[in-house]
N, C-alpha and C. Protein backbone atom coordinates (compact mmCIF):
# COMPACT_ATOMS: atom_id res chain seq x y z
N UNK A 1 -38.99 -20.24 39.06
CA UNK A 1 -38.64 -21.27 38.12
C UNK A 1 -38.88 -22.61 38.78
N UNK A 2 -39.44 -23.55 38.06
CA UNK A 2 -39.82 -24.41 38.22
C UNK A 2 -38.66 -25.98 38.08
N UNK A 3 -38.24 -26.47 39.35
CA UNK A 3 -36.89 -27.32 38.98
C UNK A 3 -37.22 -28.68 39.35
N UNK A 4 -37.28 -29.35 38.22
CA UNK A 4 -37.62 -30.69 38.60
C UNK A 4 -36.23 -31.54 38.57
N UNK A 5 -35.68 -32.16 39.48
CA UNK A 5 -34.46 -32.88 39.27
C UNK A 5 -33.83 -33.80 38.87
N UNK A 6 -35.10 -34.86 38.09
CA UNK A 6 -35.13 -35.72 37.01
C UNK A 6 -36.30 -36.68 37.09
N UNK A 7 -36.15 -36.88 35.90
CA UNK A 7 -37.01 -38.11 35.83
C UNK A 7 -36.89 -40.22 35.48
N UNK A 8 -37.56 -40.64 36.27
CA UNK A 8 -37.05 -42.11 35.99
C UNK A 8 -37.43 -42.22 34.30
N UNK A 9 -36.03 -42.82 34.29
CA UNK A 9 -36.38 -43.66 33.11
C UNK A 9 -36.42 -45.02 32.91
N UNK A 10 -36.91 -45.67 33.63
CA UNK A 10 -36.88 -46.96 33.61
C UNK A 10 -36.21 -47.79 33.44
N UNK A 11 -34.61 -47.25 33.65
CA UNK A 11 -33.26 -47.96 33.74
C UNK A 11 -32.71 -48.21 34.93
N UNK A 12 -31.62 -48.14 35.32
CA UNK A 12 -30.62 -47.93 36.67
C UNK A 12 -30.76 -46.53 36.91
N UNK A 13 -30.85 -45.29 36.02
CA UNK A 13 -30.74 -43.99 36.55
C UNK A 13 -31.94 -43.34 36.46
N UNK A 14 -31.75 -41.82 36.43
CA UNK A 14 -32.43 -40.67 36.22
C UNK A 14 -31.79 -40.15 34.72
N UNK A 15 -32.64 -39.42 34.42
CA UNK A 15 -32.15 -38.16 33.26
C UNK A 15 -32.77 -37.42 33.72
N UNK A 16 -32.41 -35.90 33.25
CA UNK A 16 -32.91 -35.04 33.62
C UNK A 16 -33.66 -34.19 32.45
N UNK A 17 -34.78 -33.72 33.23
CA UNK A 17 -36.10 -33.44 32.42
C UNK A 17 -36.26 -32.58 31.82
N UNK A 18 -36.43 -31.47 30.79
CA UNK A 18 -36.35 -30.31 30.79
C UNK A 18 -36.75 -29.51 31.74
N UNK A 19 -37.45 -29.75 32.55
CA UNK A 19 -37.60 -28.02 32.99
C UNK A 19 -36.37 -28.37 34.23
N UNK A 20 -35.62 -28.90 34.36
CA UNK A 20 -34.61 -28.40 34.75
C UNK A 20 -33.67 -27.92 34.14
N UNK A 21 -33.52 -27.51 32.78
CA UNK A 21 -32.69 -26.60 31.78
C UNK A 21 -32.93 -25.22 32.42
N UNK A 22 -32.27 -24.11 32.94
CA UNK A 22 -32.64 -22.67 32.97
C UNK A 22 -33.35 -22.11 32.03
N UNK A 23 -34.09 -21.08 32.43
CA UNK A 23 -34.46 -20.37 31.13
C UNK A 23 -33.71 -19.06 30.99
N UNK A 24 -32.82 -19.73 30.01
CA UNK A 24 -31.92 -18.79 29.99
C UNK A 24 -32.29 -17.16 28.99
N UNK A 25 -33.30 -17.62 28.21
CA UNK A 25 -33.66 -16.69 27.85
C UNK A 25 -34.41 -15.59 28.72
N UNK A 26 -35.01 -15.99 29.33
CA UNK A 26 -35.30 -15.13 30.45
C UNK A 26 -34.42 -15.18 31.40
N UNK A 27 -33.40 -15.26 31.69
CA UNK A 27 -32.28 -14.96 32.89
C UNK A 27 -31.58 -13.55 31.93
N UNK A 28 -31.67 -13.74 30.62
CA UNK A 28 -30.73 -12.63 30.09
C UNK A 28 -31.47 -11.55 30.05
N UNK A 29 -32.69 -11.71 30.00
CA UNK A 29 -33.70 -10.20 29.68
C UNK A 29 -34.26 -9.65 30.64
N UNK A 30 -33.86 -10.41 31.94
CA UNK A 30 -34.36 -9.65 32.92
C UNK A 30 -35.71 -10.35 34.06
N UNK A 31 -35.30 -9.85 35.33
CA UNK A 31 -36.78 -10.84 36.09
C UNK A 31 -37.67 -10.42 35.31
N UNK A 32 -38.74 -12.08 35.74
CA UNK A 32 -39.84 -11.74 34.89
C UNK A 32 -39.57 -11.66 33.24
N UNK A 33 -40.19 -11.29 32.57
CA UNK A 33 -40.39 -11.45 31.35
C UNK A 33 -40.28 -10.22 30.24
N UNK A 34 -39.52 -9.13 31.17
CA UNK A 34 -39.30 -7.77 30.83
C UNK A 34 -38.04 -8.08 29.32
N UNK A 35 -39.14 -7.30 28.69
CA UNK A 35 -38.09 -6.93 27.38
C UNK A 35 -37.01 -5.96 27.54
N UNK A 36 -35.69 -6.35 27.06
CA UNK A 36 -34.96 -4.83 26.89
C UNK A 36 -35.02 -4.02 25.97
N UNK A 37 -35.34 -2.97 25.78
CA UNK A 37 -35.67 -2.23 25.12
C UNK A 37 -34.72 -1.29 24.39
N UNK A 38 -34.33 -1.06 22.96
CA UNK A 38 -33.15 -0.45 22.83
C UNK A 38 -34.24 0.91 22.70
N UNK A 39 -32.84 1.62 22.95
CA UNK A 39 -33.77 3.48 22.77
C UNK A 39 -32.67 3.77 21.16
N UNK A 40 -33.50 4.34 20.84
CA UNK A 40 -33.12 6.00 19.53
C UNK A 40 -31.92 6.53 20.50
N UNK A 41 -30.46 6.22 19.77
CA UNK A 41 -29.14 6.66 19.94
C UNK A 41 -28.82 7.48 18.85
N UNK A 42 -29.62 7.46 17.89
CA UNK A 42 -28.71 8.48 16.42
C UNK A 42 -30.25 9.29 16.39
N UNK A 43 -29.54 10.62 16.04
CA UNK A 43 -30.69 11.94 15.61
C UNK A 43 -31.13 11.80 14.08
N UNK A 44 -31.73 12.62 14.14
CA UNK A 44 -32.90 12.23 12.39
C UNK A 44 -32.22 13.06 11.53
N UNK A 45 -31.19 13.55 11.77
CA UNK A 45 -30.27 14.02 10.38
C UNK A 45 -29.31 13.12 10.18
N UNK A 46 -28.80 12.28 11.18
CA UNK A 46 -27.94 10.98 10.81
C UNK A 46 -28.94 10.00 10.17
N UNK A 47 -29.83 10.18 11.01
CA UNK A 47 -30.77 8.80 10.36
C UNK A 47 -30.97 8.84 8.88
N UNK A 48 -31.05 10.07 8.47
CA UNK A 48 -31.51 10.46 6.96
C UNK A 48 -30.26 9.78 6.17
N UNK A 49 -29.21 10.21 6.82
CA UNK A 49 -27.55 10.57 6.07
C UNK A 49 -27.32 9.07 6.03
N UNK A 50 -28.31 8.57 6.94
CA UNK A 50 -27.26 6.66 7.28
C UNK A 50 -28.12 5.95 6.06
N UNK A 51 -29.34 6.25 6.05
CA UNK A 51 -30.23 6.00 5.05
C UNK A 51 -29.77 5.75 3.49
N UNK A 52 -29.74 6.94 3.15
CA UNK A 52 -29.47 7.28 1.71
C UNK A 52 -28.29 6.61 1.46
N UNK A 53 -27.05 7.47 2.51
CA UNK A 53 -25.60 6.82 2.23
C UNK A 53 -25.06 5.27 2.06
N UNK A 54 -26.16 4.67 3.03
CA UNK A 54 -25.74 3.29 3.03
C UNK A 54 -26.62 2.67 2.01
N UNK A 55 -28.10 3.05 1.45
CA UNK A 55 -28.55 2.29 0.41
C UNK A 55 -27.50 2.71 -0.90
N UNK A 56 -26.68 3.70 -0.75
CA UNK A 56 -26.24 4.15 -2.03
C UNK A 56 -24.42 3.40 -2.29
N UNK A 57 -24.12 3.26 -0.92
CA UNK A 57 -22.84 2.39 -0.80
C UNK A 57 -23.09 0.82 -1.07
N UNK A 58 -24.24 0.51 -0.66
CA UNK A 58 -24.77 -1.07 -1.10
C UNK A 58 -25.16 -1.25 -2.67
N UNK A 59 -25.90 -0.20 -3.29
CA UNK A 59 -25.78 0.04 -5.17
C UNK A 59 -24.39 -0.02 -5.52
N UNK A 60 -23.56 0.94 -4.97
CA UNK A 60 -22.57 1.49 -5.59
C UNK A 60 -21.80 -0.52 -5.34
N UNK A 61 -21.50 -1.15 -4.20
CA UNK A 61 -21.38 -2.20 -4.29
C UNK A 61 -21.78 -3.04 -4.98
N UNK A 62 -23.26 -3.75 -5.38
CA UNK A 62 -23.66 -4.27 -6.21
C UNK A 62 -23.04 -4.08 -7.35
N UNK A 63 -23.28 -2.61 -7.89
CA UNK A 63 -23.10 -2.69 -9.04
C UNK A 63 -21.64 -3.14 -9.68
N UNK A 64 -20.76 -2.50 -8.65
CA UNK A 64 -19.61 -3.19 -8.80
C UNK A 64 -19.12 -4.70 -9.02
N UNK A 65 -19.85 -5.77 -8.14
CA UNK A 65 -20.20 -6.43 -8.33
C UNK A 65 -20.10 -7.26 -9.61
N UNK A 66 -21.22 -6.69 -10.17
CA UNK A 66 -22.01 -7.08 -11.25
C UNK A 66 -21.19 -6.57 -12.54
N UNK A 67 -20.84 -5.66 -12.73
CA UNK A 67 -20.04 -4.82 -13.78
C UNK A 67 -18.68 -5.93 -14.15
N UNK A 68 -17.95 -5.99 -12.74
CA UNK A 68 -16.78 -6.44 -12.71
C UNK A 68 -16.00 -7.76 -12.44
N UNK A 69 -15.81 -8.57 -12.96
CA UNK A 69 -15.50 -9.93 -12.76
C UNK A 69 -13.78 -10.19 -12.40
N UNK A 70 -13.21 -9.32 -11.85
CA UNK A 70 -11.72 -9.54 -11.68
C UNK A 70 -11.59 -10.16 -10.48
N UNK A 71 -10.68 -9.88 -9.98
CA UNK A 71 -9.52 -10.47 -9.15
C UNK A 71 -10.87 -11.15 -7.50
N UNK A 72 -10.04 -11.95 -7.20
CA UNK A 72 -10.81 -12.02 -5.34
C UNK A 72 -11.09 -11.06 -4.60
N UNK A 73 -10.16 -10.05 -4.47
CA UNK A 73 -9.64 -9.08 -3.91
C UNK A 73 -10.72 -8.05 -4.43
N UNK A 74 -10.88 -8.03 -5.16
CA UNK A 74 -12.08 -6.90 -5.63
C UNK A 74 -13.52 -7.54 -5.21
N UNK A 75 -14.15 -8.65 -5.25
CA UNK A 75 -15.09 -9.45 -5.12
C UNK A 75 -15.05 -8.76 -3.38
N UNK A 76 -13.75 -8.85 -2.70
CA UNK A 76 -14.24 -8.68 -1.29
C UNK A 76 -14.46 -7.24 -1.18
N UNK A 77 -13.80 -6.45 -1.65
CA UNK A 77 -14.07 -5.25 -1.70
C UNK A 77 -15.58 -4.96 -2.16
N UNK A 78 -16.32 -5.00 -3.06
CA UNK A 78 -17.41 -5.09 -3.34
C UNK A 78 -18.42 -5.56 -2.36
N UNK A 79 -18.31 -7.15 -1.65
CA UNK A 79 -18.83 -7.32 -0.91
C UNK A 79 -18.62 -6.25 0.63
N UNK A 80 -17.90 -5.86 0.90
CA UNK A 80 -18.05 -5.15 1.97
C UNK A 80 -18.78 -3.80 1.78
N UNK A 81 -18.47 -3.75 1.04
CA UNK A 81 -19.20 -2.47 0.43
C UNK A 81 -20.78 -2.43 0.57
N UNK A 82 -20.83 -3.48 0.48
CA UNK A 82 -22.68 -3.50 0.13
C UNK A 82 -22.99 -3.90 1.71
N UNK A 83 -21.99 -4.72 2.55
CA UNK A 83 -22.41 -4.92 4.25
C UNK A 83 -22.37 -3.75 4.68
N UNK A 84 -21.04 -2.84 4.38
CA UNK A 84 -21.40 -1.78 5.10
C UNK A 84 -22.79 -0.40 5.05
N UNK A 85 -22.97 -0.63 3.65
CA UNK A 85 -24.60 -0.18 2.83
C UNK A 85 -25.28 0.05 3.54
N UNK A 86 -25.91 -1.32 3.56
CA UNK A 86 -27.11 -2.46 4.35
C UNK A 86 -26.94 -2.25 6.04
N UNK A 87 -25.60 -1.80 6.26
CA UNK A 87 -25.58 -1.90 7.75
C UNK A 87 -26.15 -0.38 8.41
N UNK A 88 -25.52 0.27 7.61
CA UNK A 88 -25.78 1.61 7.59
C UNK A 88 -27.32 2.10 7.52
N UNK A 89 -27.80 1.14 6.44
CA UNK A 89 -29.01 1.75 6.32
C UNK A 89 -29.98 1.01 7.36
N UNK A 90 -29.95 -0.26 8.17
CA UNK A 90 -30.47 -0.56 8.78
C UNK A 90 -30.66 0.09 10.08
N UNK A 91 -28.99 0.65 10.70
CA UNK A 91 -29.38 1.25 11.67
C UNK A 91 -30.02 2.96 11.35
N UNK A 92 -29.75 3.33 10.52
CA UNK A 92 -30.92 4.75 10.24
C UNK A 92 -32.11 4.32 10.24
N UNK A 93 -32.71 3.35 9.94
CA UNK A 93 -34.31 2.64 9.74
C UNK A 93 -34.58 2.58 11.25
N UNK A 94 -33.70 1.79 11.80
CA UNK A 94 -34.17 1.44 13.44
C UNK A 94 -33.74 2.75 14.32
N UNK A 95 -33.12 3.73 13.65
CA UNK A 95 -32.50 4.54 15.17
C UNK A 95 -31.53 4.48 16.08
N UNK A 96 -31.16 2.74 15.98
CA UNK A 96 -30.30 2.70 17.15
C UNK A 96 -29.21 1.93 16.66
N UNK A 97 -27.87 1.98 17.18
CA UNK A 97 -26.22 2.11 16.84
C UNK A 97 -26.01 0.94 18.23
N UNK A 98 -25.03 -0.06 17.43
CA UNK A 98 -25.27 -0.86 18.79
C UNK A 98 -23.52 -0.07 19.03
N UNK A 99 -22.83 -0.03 18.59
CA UNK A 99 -21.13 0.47 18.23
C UNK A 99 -20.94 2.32 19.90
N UNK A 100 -22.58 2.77 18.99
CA UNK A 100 -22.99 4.03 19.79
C UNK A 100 -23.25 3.80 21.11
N UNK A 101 -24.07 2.48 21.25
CA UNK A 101 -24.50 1.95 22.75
C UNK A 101 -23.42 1.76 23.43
N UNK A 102 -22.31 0.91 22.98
CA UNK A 102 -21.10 0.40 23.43
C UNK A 102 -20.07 1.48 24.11
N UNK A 103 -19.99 2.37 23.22
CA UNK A 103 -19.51 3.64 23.31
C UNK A 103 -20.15 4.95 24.50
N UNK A 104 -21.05 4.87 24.38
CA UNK A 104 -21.78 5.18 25.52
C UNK A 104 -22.54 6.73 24.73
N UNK A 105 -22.50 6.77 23.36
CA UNK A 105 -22.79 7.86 22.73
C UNK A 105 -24.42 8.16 22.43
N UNK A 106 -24.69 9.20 21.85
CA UNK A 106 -26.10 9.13 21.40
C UNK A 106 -26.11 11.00 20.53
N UNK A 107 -26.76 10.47 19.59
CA UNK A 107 -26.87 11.87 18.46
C UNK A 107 -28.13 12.15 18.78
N UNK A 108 -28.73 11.46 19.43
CA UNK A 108 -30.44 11.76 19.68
C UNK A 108 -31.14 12.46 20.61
N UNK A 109 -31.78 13.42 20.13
CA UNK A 109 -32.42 14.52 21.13
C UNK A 109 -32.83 13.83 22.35
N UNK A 110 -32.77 14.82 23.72
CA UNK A 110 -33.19 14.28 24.37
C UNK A 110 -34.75 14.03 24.73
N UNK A 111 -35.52 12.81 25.08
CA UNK A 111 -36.96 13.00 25.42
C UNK A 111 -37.85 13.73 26.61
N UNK A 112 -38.26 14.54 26.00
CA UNK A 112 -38.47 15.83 26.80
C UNK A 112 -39.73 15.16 27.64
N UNK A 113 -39.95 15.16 29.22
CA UNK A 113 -40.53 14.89 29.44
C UNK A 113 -42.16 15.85 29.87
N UNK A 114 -43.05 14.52 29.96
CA UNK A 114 -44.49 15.11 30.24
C UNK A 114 -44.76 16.33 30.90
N UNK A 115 -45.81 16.95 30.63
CA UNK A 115 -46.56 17.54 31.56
C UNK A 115 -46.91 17.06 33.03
N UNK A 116 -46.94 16.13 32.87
CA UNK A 116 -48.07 15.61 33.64
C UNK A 116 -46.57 14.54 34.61
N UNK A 117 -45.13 14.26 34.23
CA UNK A 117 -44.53 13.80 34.82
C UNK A 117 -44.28 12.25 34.82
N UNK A 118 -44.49 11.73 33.62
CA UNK A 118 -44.66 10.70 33.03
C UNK A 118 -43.46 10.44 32.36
């Protein structure tokens, strides 16, 4: 990293320049410029189940929604309904459970490795 410790500004002082800001985005991901990579924590019969269930809890929300004009209290109910949907179905789309990561869990087969040791 490159640290420059300021620059004149043609006053009494210094300010300081950007590249003395960290890069913090790269301090969090690792030396160098390495991506972290999430792995497949849920198996493909959850993935299916997170799928369907959660596009069908996010309808079943909407529609509620939409049908029903009462109280606040129902409005939030509805709305959660459709986050938890959407949440559901996103992580079946991607594979990976951040709740599962945290947890230290995984529904997902293990990756069988190469022939060749790869």
């Amino acid at each position: 990293m490159i640290v420059n410790h300021g620059v004149h500004d043609g006053g009494g002082g210094s300010r300081p320049s950007v590249d003395a800001v960290p890069d913090q985005l790269g301090e969090r991901q690792g030396r160098g410029n390495e991506r972290i990579m999430r792995t497949k924590n849920i198996g493909n019969i959850e993935r299916a189940a997170r799928i369907v269930g959660g596009l069908l809890l996010a309808v079943l929300g909407l529609t509620l929604l939409i049908a029903t004009g009462g109280p606040p209290w129902l409005f939030a109910i509805d709305a959660v309904l459709i986050a938890l949907g959407l949440d559901f179905a996103v992580t079946g789309v991607t594979g990976h459970c951040l709740i599962y990561q945290w947890l230290g869990w995984s529904t997902a087969p293990e990756a069988k490795a190469s022939v060749d040791g790869r």
